[in-house]
PDB file of N, CA and C in Angstrom:
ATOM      1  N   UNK A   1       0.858  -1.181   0.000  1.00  0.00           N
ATOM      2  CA  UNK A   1       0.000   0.000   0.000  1.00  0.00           C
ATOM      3  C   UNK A   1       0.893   1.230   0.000  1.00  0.00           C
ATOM      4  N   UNK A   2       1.424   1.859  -0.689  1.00  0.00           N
ATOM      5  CA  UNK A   2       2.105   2.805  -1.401  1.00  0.00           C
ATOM      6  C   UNK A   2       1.684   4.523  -0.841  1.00  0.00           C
ATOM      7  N   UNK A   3       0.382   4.258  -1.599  1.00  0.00           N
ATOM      8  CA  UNK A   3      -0.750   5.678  -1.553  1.00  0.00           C
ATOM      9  C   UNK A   3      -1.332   5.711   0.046  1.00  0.00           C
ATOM     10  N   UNK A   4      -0.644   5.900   1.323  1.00  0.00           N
ATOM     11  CA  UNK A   4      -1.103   5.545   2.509  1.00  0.00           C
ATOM     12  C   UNK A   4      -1.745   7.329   3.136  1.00  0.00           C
ATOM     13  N   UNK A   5      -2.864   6.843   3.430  1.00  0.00           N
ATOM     14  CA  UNK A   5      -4.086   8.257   4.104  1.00  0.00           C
ATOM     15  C   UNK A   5      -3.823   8.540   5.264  1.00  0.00           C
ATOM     16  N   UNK A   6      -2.641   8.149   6.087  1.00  0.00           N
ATOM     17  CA  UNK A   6      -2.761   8.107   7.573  1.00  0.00           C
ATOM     18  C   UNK A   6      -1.689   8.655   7.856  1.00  0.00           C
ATOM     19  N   UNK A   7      -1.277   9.650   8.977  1.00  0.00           N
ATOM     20  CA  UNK A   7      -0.071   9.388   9.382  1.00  0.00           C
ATOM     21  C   UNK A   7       0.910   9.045  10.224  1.00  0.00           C
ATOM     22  N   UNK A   8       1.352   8.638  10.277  1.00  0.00           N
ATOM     23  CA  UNK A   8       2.718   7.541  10.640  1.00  0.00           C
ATOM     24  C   UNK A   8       3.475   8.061  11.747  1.00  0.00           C
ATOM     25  N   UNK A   9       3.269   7.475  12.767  1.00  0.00           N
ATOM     26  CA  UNK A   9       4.182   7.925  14.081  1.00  0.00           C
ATOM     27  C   UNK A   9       5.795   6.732  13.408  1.00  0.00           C
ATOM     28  N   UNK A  10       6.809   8.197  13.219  1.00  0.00           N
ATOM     29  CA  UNK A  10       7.943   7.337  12.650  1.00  0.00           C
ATOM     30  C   UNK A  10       8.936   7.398  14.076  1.00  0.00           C
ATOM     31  N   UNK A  11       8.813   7.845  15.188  1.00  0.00           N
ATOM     32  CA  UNK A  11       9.593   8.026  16.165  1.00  0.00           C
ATOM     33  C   UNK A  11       9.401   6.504  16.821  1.00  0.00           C
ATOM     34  N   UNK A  12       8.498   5.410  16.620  1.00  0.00           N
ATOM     35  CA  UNK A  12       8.788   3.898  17.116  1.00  0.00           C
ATOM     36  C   UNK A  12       8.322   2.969  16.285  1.00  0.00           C
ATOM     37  N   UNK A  13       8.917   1.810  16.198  1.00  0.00           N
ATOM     38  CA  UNK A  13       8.069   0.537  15.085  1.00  0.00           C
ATOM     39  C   UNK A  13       7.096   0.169  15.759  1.00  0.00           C
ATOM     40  N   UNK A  14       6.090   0.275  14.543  1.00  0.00           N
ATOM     41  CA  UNK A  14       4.960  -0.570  15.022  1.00  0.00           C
ATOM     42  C   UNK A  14       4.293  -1.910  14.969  1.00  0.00           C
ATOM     43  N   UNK A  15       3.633  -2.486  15.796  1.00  0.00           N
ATOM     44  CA  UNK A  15       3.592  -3.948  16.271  1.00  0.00           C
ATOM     45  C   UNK A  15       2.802  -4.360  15.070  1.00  0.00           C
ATOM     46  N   UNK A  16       3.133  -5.440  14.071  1.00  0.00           N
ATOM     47  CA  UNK A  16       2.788  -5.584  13.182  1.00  0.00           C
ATOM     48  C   UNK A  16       2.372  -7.251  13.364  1.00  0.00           C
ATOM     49  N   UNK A  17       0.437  -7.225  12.769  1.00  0.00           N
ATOM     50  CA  UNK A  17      -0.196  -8.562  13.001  1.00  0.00           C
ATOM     51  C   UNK A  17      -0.756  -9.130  12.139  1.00  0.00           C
ATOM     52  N   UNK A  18      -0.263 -10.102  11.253  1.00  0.00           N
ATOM     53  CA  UNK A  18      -0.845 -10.518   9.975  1.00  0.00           C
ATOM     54  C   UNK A  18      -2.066 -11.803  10.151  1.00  0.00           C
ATOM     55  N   UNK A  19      -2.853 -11.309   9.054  1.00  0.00           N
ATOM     56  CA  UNK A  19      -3.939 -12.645   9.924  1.00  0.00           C
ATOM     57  C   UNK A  19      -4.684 -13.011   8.286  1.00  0.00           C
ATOM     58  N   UNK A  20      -4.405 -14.494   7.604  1.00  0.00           N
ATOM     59  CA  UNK A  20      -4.770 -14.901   7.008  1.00  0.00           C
ATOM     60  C   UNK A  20      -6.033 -15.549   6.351  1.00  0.00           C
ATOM     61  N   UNK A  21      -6.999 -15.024   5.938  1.00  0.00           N
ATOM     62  CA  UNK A  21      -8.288 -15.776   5.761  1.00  0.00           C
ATOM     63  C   UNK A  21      -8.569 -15.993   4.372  1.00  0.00           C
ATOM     64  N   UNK A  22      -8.822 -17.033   4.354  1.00  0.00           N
ATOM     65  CA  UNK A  22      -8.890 -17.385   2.720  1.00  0.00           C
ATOM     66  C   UNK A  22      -7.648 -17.057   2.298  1.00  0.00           C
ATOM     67  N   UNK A  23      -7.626 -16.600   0.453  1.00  0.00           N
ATOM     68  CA  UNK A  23      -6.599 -16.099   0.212  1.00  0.00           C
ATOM     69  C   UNK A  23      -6.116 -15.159   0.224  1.00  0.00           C
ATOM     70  N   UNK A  24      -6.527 -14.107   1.109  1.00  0.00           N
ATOM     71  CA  UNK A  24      -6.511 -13.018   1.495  1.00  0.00           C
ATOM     72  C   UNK A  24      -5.609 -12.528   3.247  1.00  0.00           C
ATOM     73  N   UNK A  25      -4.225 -12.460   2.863  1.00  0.00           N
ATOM     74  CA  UNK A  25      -3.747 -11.762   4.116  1.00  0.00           C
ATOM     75  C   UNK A  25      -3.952  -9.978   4.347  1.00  0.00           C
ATOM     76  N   UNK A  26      -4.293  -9.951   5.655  1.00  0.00           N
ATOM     77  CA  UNK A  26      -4.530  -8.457   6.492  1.00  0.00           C
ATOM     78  C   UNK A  26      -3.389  -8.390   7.402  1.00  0.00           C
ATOM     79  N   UNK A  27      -2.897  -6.964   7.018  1.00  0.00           N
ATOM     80  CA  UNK A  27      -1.445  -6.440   8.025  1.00  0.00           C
ATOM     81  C   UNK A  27      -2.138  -5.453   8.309  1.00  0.00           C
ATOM     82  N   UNK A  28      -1.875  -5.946   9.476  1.00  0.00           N
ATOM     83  CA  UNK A  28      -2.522  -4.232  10.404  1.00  0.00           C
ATOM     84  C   UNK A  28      -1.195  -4.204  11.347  1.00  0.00           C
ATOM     85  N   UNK A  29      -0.759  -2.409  11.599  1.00  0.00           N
ATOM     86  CA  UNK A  29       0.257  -2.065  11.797  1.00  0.00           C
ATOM     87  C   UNK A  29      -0.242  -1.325  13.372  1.00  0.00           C
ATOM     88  N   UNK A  30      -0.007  -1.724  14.183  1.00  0.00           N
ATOM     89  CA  UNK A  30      -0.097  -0.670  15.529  1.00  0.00           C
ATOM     90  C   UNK A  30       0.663   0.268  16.154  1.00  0.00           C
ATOM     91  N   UNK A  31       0.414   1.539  16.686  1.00  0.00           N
ATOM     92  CA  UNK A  31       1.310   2.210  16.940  1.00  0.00           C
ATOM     93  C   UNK A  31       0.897   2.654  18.246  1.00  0.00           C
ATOM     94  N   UNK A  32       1.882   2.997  19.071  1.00  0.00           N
ATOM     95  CA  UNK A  32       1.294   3.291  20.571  1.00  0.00           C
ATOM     96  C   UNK A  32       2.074   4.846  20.913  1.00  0.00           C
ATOM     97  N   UNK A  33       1.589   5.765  21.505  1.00  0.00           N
ATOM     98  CA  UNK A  33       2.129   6.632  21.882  1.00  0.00           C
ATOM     99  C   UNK A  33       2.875   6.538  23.340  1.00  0.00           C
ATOM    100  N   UNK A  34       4.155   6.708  23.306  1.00  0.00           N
ATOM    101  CA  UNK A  34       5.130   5.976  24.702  1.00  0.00           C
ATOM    102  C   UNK A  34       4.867   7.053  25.654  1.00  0.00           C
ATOM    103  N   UNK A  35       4.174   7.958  25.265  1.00  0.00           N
ATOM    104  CA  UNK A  35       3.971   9.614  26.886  1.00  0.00           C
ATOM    105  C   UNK A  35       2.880   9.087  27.159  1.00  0.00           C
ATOM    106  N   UNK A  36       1.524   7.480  26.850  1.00  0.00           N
ATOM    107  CA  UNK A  36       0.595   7.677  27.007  1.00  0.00           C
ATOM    108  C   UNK A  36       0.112   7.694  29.068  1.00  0.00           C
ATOM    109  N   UNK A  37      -0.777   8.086  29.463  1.00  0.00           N
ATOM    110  CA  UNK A  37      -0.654   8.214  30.712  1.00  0.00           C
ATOM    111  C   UNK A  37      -1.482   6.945  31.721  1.00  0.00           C
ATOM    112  N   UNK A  38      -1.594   5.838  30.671  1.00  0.00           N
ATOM    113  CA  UNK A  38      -2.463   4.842  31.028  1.00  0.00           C
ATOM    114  C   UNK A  38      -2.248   3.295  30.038  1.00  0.00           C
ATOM    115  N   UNK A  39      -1.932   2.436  30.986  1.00  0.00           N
ATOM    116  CA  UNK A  39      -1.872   1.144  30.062  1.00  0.00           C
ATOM    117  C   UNK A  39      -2.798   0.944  28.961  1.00  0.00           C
ATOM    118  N   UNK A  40      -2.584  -0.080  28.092  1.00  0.00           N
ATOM    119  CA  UNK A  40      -3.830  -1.051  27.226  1.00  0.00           C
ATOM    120  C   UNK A  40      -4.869  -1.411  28.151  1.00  0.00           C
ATOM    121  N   UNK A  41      -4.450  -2.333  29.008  1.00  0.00           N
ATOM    122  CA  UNK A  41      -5.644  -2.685  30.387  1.00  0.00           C
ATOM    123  C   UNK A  41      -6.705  -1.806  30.829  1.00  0.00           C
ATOM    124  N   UNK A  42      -5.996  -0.815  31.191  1.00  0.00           N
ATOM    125  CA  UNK A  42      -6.587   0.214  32.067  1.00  0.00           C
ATOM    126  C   UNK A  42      -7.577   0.907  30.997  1.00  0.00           C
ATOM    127  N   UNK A  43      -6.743   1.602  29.811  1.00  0.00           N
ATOM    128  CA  UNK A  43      -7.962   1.702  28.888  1.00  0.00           C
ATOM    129  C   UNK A  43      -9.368   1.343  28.515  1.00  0.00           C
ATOM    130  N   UNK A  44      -8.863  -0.205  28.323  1.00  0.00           N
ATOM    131  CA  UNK A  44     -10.219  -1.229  28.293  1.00  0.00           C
ATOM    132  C   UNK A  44     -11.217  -1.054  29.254  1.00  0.00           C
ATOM    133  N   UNK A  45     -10.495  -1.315  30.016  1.00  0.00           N
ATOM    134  CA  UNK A  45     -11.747  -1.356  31.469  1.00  0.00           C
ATOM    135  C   UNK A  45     -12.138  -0.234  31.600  1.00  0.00           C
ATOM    136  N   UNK A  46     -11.628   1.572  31.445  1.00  0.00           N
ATOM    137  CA  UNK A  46     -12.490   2.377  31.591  1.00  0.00           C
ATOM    138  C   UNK A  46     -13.409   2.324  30.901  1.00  0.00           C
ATOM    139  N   UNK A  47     -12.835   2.091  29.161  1.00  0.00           N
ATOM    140  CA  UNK A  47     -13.894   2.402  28.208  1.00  0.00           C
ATOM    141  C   UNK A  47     -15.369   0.813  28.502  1.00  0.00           C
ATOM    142  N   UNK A  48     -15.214  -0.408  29.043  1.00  0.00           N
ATOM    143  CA  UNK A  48     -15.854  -0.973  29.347  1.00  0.00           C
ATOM    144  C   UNK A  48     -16.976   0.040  30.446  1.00  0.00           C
ATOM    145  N   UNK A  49     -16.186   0.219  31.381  1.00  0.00           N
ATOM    146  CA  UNK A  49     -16.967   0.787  32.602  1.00  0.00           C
ATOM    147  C   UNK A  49     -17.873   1.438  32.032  1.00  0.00           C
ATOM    148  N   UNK A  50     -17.484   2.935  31.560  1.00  0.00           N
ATOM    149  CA  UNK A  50     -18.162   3.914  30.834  1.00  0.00           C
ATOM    150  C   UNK A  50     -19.422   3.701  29.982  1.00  0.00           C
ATOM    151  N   UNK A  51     -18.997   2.492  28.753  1.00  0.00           N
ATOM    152  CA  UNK A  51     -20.338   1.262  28.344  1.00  0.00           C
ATOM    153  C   UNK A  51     -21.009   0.916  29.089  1.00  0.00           C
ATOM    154  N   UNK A  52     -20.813   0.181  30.193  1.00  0.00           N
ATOM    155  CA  UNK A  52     -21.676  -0.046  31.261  1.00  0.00           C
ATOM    156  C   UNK A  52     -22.847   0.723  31.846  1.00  0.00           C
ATOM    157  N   UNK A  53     -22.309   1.891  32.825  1.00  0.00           N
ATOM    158  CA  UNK A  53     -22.375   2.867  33.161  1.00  0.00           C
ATOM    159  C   UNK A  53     -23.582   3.539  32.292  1.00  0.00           C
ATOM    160  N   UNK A  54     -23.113   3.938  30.494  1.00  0.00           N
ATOM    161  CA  UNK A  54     -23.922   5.196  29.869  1.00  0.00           C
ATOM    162  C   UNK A  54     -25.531   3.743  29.634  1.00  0.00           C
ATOM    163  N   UNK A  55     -24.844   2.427  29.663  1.00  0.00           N
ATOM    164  CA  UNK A  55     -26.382   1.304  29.078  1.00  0.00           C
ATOM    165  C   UNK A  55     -26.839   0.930  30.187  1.00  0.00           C
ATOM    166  N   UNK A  56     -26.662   1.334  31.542  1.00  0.00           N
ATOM    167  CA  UNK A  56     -27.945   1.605  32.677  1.00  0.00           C
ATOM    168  C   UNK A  56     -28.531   2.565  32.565  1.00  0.00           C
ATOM    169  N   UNK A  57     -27.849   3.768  32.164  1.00  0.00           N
ATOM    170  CA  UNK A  57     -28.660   5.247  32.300  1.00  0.00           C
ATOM    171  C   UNK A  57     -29.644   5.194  31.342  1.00  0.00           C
ATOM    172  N   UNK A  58     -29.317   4.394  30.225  1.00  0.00           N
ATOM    173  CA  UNK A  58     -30.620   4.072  29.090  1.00  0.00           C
ATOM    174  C   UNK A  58     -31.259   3.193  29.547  1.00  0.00           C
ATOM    175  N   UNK A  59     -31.290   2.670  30.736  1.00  0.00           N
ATOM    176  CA  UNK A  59     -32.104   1.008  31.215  1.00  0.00           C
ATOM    177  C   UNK A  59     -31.884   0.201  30.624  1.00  0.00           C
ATOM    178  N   UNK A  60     -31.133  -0.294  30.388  1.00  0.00           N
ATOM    179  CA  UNK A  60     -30.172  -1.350  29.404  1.00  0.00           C
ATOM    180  C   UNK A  60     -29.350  -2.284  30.453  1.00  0.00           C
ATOM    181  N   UNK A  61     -30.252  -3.308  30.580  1.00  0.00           N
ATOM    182  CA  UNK A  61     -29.881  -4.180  31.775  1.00  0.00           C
ATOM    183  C   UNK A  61     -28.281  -5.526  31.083  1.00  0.00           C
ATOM    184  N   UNK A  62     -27.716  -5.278  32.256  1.00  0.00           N
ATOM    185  CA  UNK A  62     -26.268  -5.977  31.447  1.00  0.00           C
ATOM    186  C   UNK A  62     -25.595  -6.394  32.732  1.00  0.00           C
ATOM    187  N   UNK A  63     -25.742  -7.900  32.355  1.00  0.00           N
ATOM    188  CA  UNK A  63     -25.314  -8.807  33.356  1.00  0.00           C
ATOM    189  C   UNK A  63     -23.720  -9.003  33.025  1.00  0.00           C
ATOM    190  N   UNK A  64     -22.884  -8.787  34.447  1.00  0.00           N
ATOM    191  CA  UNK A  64     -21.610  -8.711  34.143  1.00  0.00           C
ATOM    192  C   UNK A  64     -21.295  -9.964  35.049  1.00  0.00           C
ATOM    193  N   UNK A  65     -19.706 -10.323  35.074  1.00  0.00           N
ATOM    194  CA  UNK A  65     -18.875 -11.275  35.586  1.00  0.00           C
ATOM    195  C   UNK A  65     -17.488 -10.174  36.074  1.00  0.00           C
ATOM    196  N   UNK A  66     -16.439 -10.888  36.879  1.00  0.00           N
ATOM    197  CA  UNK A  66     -15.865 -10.070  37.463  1.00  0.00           C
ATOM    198  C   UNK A  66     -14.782 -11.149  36.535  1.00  0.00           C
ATOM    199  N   UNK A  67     -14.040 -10.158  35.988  1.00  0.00           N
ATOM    200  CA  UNK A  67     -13.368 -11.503  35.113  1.00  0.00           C
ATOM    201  C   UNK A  67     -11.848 -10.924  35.661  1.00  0.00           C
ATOM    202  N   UNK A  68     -10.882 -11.671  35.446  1.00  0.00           N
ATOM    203  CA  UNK A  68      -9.607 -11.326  35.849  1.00  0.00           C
ATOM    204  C   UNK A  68      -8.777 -11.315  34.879  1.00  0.00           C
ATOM    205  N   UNK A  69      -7.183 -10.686  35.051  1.00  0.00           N
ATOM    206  CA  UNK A  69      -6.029 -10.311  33.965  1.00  0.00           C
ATOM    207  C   UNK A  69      -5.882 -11.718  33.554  1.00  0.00           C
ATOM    208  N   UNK A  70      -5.831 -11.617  32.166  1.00  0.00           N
ATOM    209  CA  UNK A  70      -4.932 -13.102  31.520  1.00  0.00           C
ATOM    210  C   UNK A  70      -3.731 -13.392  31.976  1.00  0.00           C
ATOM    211  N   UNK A  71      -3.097 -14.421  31.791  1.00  0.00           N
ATOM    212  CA  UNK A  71      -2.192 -15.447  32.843  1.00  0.00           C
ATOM    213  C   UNK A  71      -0.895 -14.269  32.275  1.00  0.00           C
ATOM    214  N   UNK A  72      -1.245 -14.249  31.375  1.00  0.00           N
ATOM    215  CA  UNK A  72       0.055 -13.582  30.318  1.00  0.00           C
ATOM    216  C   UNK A  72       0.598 -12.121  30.638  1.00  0.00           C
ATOM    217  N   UNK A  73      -0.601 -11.328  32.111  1.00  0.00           N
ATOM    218  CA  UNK A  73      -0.595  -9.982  31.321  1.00  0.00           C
ATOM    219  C   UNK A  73       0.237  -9.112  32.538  1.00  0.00           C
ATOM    220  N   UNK A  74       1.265  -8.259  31.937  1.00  0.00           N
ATOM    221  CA  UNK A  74       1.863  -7.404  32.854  1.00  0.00           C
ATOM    222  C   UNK A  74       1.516  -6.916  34.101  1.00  0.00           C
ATOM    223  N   UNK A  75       0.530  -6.899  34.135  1.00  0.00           N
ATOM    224  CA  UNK A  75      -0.223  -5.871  35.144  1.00  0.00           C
ATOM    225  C   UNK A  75       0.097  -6.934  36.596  1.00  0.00           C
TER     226      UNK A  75
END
């Protein structure tokens, strides 16, 4: 992809994840900003919370589980 619309944090490489279906491979390129002031984790779970949170205020009943960090994960 040559003609690219986006632009490119060139100050770190980004985590690159290829995923094959059919005959068709997808590279998706990730880039993280290193000043950010909050993990991947922590992200999730606010933006979960917040979901939560705004689909009671609509009465939007949502049965949760208290789930824990994967075996794998820094935190």
């Amino acid at each position: 992809m040559n003609n690219e619309s986006y632009t490119k944090n060139t100050n770190t490489r980004p985590i690159v994840t290829k995923k094959r279906i059919g005959s068709t491979t997808y590279e998706v390129r990730s880039y993280f900003n290193p000043a950010a002031k909050e993990s991947l984790d922590e992200k999730i779970l606010r933006i979960l919370k917040n979901e939560l949170t705004s689909g009671i205020n609509r009465g939007i009943m949502v049965m949760s589980q208290t789930v824990g960090l994967p075996e794998r994960s820094s935190a």
